[in-house]
Protein backbone atom coordinates (compact mmCIF):
# COMPACT_ATOMS: atom_id res chain seq x y z
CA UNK A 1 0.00 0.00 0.00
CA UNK A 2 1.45 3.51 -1.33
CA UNK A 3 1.02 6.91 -1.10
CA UNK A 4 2.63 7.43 -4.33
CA UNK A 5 5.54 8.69 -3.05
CA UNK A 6 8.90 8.80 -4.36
CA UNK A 7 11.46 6.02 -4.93
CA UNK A 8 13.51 5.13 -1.89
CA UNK A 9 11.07 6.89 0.43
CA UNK A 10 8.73 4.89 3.06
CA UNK A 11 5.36 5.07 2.20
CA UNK A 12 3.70 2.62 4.24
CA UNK A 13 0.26 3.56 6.63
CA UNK A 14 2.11 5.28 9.43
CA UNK A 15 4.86 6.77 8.40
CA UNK A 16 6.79 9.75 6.76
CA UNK A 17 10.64 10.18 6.43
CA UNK A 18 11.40 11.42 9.60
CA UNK A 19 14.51 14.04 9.01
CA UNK A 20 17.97 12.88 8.63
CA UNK A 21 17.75 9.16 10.02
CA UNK A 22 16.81 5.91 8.39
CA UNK A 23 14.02 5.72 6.19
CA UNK A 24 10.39 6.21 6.98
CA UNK A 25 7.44 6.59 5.76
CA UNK A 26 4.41 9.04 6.03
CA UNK A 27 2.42 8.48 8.86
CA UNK A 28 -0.16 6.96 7.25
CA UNK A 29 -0.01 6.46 11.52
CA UNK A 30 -0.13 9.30 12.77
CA UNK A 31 -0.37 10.46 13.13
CA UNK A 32 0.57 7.43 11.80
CA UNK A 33 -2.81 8.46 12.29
CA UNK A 34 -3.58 10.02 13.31
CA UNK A 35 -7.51 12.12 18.10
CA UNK A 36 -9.40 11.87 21.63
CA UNK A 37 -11.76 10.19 19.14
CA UNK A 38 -9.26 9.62 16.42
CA UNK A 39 -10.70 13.35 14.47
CA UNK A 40 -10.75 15.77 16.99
CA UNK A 41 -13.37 14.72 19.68
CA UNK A 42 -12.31 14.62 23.23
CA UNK A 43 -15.24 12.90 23.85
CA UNK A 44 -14.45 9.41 25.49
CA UNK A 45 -15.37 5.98 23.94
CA UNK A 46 -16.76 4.22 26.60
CA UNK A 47 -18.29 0.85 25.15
CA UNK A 48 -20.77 0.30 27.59
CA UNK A 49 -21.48 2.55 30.02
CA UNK A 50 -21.51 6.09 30.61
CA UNK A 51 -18.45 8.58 30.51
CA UNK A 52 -14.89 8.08 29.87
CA UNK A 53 -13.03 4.65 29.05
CA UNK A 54 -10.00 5.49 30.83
CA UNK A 55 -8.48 2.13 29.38
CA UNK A 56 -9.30 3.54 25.97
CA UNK A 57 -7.90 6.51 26.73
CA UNK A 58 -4.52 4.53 27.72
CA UNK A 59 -4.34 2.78 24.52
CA UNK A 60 -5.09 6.20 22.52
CA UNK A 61 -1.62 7.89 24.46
CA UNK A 62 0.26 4.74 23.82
CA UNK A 63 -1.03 4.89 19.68
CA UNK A 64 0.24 8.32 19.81
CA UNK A 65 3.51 8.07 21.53
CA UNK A 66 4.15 5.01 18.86
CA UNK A 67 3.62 6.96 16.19
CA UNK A 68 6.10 9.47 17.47
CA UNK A 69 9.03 7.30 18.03
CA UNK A 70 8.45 5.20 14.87
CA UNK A 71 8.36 8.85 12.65
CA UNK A 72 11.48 9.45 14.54
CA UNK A 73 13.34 6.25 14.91
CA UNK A 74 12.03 4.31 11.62
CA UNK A 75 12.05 0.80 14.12
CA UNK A 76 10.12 -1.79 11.43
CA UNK A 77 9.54 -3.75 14.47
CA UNK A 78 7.39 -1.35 16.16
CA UNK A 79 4.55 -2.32 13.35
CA UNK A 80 4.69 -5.42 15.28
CA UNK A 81 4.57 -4.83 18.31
CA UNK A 82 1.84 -2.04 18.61
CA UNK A 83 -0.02 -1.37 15.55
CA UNK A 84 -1.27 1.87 16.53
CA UNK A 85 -3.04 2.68 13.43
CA UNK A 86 -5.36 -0.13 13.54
CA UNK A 87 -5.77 0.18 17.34
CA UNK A 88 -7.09 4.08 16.51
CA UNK A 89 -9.18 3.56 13.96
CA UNK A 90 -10.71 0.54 16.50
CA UNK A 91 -11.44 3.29 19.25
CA UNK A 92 -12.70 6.15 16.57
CA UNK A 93 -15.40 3.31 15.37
CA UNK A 94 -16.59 2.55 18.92
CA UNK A 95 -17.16 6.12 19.23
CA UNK A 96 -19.01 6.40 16.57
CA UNK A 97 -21.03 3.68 17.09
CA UNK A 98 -22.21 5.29 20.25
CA UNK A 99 -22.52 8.50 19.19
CA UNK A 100 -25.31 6.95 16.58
CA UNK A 101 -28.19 6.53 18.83
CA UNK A 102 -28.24 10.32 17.96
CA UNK A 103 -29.61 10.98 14.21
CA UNK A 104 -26.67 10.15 11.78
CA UNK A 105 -26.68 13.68 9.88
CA UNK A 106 -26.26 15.51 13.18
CA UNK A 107 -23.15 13.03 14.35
CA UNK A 108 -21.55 13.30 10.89
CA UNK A 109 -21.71 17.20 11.02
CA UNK A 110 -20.22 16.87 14.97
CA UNK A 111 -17.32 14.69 13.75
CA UNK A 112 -16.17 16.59 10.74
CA UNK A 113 -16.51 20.15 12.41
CA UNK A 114 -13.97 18.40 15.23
CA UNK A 115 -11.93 17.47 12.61
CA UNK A 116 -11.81 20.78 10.11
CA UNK A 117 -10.68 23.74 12.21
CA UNK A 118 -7.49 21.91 13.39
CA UNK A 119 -6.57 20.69 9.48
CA UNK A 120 -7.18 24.23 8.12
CA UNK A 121 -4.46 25.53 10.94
CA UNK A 122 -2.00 23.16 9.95
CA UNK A 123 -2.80 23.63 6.27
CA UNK A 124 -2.49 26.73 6.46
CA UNK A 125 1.14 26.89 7.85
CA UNK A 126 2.55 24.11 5.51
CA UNK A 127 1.04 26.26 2.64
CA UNK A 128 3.16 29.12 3.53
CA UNK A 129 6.26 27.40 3.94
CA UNK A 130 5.77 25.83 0.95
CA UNK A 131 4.59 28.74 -0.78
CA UNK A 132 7.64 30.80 0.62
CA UNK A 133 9.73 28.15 -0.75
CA UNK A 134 9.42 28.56 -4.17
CA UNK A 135 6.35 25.77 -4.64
CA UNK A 136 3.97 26.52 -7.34
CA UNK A 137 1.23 23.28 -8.05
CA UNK A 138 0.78 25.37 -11.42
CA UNK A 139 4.18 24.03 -12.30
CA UNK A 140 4.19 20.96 -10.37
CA UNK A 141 4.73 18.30 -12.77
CA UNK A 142 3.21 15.33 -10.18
CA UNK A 143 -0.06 17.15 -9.55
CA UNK A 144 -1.35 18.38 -12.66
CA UNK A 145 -0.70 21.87 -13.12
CA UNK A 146 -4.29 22.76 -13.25
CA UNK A 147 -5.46 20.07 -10.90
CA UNK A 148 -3.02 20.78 -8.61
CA UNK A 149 -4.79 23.77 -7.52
CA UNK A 150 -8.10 22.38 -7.06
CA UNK A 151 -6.57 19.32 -5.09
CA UNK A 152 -5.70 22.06 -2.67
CA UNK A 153 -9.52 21.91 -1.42
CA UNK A 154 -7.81 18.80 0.01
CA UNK A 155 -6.23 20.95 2.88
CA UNK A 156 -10.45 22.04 3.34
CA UNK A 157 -11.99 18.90 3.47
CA UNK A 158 -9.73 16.10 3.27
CA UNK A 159 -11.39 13.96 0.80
CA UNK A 160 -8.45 13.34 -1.27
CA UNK A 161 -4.81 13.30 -0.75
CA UNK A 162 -3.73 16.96 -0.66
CA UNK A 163 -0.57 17.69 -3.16
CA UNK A 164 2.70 19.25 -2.10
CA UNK A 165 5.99 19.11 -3.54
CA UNK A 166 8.24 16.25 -3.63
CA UNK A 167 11.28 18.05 -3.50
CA UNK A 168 11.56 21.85 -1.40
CA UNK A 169 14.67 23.67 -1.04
CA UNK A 170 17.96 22.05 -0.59
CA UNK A 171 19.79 19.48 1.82
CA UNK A 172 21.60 22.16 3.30
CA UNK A 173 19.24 24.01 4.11
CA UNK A 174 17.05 24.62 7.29
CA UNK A 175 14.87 21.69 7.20
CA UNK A 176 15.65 18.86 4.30
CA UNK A 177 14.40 18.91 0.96
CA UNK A 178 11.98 16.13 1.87
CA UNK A 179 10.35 18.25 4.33
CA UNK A 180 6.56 18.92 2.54
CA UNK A 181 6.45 15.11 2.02
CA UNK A 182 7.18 14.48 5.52
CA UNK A 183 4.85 16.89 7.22
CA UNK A 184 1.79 16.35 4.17
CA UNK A 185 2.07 12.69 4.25
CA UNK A 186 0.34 12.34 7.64
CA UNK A 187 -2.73 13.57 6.19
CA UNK A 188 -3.82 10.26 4.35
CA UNK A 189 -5.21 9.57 8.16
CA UNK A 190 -7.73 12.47 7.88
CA UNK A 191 -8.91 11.27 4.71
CA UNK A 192 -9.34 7.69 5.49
CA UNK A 193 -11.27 9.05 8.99
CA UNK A 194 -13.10 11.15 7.54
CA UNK A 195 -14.36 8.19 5.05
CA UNK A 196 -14.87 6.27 7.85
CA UNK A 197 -16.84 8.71 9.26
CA UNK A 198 -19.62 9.37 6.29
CA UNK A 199 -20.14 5.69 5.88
CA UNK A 200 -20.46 4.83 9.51
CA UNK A 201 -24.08 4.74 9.47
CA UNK A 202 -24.29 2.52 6.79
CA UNK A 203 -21.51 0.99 7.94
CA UNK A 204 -23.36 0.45 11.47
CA UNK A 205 -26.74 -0.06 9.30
CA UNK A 206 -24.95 -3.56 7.68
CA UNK A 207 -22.84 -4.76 11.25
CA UNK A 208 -26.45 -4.76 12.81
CA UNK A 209 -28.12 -7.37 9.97
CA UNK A 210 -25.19 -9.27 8.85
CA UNK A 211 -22.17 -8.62 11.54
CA UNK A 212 -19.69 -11.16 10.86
CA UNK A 213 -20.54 -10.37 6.73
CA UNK A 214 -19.56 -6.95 7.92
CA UNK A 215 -16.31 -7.27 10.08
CA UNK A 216 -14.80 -9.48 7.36
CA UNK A 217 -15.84 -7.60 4.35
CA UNK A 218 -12.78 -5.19 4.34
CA UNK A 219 -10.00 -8.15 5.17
CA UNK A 220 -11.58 -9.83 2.11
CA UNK A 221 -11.47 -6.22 -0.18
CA UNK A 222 -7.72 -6.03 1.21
CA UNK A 223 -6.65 -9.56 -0.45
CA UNK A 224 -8.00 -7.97 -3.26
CA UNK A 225 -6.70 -4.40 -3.45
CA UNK A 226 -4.02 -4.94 -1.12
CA UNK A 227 -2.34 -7.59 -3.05
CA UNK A 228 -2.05 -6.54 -6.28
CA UNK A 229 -5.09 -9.20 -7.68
CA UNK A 230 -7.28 -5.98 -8.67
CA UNK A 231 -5.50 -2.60 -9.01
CA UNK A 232 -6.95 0.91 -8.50
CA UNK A 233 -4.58 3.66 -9.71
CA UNK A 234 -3.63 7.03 -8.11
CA UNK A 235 -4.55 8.21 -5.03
CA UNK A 236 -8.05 6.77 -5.13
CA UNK A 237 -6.01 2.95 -5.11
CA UNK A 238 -4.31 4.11 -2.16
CA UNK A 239 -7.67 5.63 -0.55
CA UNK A 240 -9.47 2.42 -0.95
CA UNK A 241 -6.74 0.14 0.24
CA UNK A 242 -6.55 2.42 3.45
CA UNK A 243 -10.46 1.89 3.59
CA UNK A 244 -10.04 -2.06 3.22
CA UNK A 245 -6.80 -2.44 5.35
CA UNK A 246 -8.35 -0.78 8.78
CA UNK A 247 -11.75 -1.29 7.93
CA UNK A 248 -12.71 -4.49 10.34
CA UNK A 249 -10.64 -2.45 12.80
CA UNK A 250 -13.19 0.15 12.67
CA UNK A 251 -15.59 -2.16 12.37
CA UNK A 252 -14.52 -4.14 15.43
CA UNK A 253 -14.81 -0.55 17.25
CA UNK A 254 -18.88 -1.09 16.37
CA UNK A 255 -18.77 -4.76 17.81
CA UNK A 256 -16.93 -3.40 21.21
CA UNK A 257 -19.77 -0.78 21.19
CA UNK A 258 -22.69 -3.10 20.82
CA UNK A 259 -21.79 -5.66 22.78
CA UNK A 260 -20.71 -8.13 20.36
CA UNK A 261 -16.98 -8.84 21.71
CA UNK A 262 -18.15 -9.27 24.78
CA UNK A 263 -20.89 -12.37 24.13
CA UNK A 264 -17.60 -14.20 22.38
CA UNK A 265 -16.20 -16.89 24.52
CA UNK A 266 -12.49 -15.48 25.62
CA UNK A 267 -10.55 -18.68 24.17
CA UNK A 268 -12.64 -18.44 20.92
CA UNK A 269 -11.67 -14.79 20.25
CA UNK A 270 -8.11 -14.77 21.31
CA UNK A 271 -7.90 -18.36 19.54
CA UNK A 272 -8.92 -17.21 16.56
CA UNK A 273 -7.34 -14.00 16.89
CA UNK A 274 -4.17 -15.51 17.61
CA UNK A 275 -4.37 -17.55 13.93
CA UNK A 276 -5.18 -14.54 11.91
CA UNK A 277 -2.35 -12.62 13.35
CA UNK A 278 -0.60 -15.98 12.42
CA UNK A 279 -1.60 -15.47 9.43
CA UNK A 280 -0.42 -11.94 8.62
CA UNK A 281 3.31 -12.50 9.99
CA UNK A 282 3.24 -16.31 7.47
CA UNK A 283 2.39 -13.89 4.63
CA UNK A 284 4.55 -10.56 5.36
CA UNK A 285 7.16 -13.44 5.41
CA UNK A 286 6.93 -13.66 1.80
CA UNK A 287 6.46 -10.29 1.31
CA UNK A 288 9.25 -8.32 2.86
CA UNK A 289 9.32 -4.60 1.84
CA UNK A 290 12.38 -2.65 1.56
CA UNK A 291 12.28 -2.40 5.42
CA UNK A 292 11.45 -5.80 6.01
CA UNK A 293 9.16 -6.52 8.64
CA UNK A 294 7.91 -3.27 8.33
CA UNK A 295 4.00 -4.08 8.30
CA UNK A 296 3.16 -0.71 6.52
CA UNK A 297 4.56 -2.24 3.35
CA UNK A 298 2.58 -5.69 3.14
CA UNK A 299 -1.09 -4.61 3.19
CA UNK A 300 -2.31 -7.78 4.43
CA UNK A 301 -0.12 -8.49 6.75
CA UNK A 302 -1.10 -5.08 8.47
CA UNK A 303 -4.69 -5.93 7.97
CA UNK A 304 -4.39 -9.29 9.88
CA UNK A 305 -2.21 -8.42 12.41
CA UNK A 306 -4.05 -5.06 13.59
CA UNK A 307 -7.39 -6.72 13.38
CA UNK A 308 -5.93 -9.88 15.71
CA UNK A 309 -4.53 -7.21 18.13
CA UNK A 310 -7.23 -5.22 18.44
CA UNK A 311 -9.60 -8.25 19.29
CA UNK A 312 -7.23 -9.36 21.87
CA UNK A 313 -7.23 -5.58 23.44
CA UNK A 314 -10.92 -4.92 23.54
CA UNK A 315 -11.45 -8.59 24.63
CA UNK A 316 -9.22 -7.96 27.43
CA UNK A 317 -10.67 -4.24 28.05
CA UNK A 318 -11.32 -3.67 31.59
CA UNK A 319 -13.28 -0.36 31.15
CA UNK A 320 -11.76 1.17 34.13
CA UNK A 321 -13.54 4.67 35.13
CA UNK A 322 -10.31 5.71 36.88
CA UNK A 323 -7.01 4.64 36.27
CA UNK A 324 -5.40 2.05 38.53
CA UNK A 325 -3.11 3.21 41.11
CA UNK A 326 0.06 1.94 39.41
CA UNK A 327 -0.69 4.42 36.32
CA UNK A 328 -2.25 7.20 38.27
CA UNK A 329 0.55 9.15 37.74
CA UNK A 330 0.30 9.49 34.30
CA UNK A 331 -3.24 10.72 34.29
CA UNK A 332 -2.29 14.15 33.31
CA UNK A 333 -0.53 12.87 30.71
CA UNK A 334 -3.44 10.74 28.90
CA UNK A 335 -5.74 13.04 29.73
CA UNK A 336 -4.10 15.51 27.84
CA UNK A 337 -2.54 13.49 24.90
CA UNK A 338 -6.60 12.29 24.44
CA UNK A 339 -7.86 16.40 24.79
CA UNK A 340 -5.13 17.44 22.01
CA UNK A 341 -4.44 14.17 19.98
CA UNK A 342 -5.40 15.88 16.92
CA UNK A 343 -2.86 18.87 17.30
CA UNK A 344 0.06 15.91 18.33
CA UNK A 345 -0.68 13.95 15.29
CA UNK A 346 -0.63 16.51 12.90
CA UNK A 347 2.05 18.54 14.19
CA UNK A 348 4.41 16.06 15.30
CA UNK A 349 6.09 15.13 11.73
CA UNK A 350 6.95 18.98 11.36
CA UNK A 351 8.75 19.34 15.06
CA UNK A 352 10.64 15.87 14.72
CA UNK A 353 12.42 17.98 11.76
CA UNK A 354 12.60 20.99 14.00
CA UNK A 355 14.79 19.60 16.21
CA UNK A 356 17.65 19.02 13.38
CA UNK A 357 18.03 22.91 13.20
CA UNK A 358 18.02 23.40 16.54
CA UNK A 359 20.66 20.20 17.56
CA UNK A 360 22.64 21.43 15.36
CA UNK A 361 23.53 25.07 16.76
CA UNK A 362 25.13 22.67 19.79
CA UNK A 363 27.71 22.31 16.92
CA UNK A 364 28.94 25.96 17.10
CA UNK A 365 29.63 25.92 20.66
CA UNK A 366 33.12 26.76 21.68
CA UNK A 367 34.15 23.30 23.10
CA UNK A 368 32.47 21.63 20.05
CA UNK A 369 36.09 22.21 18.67
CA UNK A 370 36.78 19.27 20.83
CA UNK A 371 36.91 16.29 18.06
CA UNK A 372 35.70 13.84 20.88
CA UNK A 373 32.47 16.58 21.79
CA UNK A 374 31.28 16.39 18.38
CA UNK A 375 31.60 12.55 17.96
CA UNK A 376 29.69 12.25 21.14
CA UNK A 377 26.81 14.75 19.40
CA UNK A 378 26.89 12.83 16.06
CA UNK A 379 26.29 9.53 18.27
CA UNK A 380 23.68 10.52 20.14
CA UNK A 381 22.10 12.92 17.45
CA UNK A 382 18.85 10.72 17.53
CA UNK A 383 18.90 10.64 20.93
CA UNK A 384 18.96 14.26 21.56
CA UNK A 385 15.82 14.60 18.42
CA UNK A 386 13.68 12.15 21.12
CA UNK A 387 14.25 14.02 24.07
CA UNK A 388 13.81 17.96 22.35
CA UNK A 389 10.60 16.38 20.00
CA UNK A 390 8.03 16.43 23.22
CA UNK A 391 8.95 19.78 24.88
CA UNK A 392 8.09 20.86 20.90
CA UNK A 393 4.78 19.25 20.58
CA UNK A 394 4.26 20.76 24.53
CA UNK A 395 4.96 24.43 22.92
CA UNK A 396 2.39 23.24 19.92
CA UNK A 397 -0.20 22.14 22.37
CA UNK A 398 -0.22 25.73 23.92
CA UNK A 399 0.72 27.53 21.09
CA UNK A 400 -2.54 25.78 18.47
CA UNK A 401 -4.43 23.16 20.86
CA UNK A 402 -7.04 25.41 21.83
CA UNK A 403 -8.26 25.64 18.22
CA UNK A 404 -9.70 21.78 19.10
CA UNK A 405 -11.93 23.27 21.75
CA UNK A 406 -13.03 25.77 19.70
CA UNK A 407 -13.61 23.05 17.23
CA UNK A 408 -15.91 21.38 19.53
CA UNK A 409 -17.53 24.23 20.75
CA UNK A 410 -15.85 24.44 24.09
CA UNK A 411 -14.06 26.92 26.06
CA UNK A 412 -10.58 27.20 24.95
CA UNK A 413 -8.04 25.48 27.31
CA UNK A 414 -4.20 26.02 27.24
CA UNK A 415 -2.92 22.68 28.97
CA UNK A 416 -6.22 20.44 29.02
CA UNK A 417 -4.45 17.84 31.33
CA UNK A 418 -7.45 17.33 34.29
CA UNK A 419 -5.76 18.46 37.25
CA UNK A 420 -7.50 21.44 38.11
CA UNK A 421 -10.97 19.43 37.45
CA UNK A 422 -9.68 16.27 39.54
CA UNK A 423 -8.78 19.19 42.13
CA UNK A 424 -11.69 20.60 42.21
CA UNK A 425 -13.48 16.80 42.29
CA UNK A 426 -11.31 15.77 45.96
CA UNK A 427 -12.66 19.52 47.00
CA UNK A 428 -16.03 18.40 46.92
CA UNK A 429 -15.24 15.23 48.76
């Protein structure tokens, strides 16, 4: 599964280069994937009762932080281990599910106005720096001319895959040449949400008459589309191979909603769980990208796997209200990834490059000089990008997170991370 992006570039689902370290691919996570509901609701997914999921809200935060270190580090392995993709799109369709039992028009409208505000900020800024940069879609060769202009509604209402330039600038200069693909290519999440989102109802509509038809459906489309047997060209290939390859995640998210997971016997679901995931790692064995394991490359294989993981999670979901004393320390911290998961995701591509500029004024430092200073900076260069990356997407969250409260029609909040309301909670007890 592509993005069409250029040779020797990463273009699996969550990934984009990440700047100056092994190759990655757009974040076709994050973000790669991309919210407190996967768009830009803060609501909480709470599968059967009432109020926030705070287990949901864990595996949200852990999604996001995996989409972080895999745009930064390029790890294949990480696929593996915590397809966070997969595991979003799972929580964003048992939200939806429950928002439903409200009239689908008026959900649809909720979601995408949660979603827009936040897109058109960060649209808005890669637009200038690519506009300041000499970029012109007029005379961009891969988009069009023409069409390259009106594909820029994409940065509106994500519906298609936005365009941007493939090359920007120089190598020497002060963020790489790759730079637009990098920070652009995390938008194929919004698009594939957003699909999500208008055919949820219908979606829903099917999983209610014909459920297992339903949560199957897409791993059958994606050993269609996703293996070459049928192919759909351009971007609306790679649109409907993102629909087919998370769809029975999503799906799932509708089954954890209604009920469905939780009238499966345990060994039967993690059972047969366990032998799709099988499955997935037997055929990305005989499909090995140019990364190898990397599960963004083999369709299939990511289709398997995330839907086997996810099962296993939300059959395993305790639904806690609060979180258990051994994680109650990082409350803050989930709470807040959850209230501005939106403004991480889309943002986080663009500060992981920030950091090169900024690492690299260490280098003009008197004792730099020192041969044995500046081989201990070029071997812990990554290093130092991890540890500078989250104060930078702590600036963002002050600097453009309240624009998701305005988004969903709240009061704007600088740090949303629940301490003054859990303060003001133990005051009333």
């Amino acid at each position: 599964m592509t993005q069409g992006y250029p040779t020797g570039t990463n273009t699996g689902p969550d990934r984009t280069p990440a700047f100056g370290v092994p190759r990655q691919r757009t974040a076709r996570t994050l973000p790669e994937p991309p919210a407190a509901d996967e768009a830009g609701s803060t609501e909480a997914a709470a599968p059967k009762r009432p109020g926030r999921d705070r287990y949901l809200d864990l595996l949200r935060t852990i999604a996001l932080v995996r989409v972080v270190v895999y745009h930064l580090f390029g790890w294949a392995w990480l696929t593996v281990l915590f397809p966070s993709m997969g595991v979003m799109f799972a929580l964003a369709g048992s939200l939806m599910a429950r928002s439903l039992k409200r009239p689908p028009l008026g959900v649809i409208r909720d979601r995408v106005r949660r979603l827009l505000p936040p897109l058109w900020l960060f649209g808005a800024a890669a637009l200038t720096l690519m506009f300041v940069g000499g970029w012109n879609p007029l005379d961009d060769p891969d988009h069009g001319g023409t069409l390259g202009v009106v594909e820029l509604l994409n940065y509106v209402v994500p519906l298609g895959a936005p365009p941007f330039p493939w090359d920007i600038g120089s190598k020497s200069g002060l963020l790489e040449n790759t730079w637009a693909v990098q920070a652009a290519g995390v938008l194929w999440y919004l698009r594939a949400y957003l699909w999500f989102v208008l055919a949820s109802p219908l979606l829903l509509w099917a999983f209610r008459r014909a459920p297992w038809v339903t949560l199957f459906a897409p791993l059958a489309l994606t050993a269609v589309v996703g293996t070459g047997v049928v192919s759909i060209p351009g971007e609306t290939g790679n649109a409907v191979s993102d629909f087919a390859v998370y769809g029975s995640c999503w799906v799932l998210g509708f089954a954890h909603q209604e009920g469905v997971l939780a009238r499966i016997p345990r060994y039967a679901a993690v059972s047969g769980s366990a032998l799709v995931m099988a499955f997935g790692l037997w055929w990305a064995s005989g499909h090995l990208g140019p990364d190898g394991w990397d599960l963004n490359d083999i369709p299939l294989a990511q289709a398997a796997w995330s839907f086997g993981f996810v099962v296993i999670l939300l059959q395993y979901s305790p639904s806690w209200h609060e979180l258990p004393p051994r994680l109650a320390r990082w409350d803050w911290l989930i709470t807040l990834s959850n209230n501005r998961a939106v403004t991480i995701y889309l943002w986080h591509n663009l500060l992981i490059m920030a950091t090169v500029p900024i690492i690299d004024l260490a280098y003009r430092l008197p004792f730099m000089e020192n041969g044995s200073a500046t081989d201990f900076l070029d071997s812990t260069y990554m290093l130092w990008m991890f540890l500078l990356v989250w104060p930078l997407i702590g600036v963002m969250i002050l600097a453009t997170g309240w624009i998701e409260d305005i988004a969903a029609k709240r009061k704007p909040r600088l740090w949303p991370d629940g301490r003054r309301a859990n303060k003001a909670r133990r005051a009333k007890h």
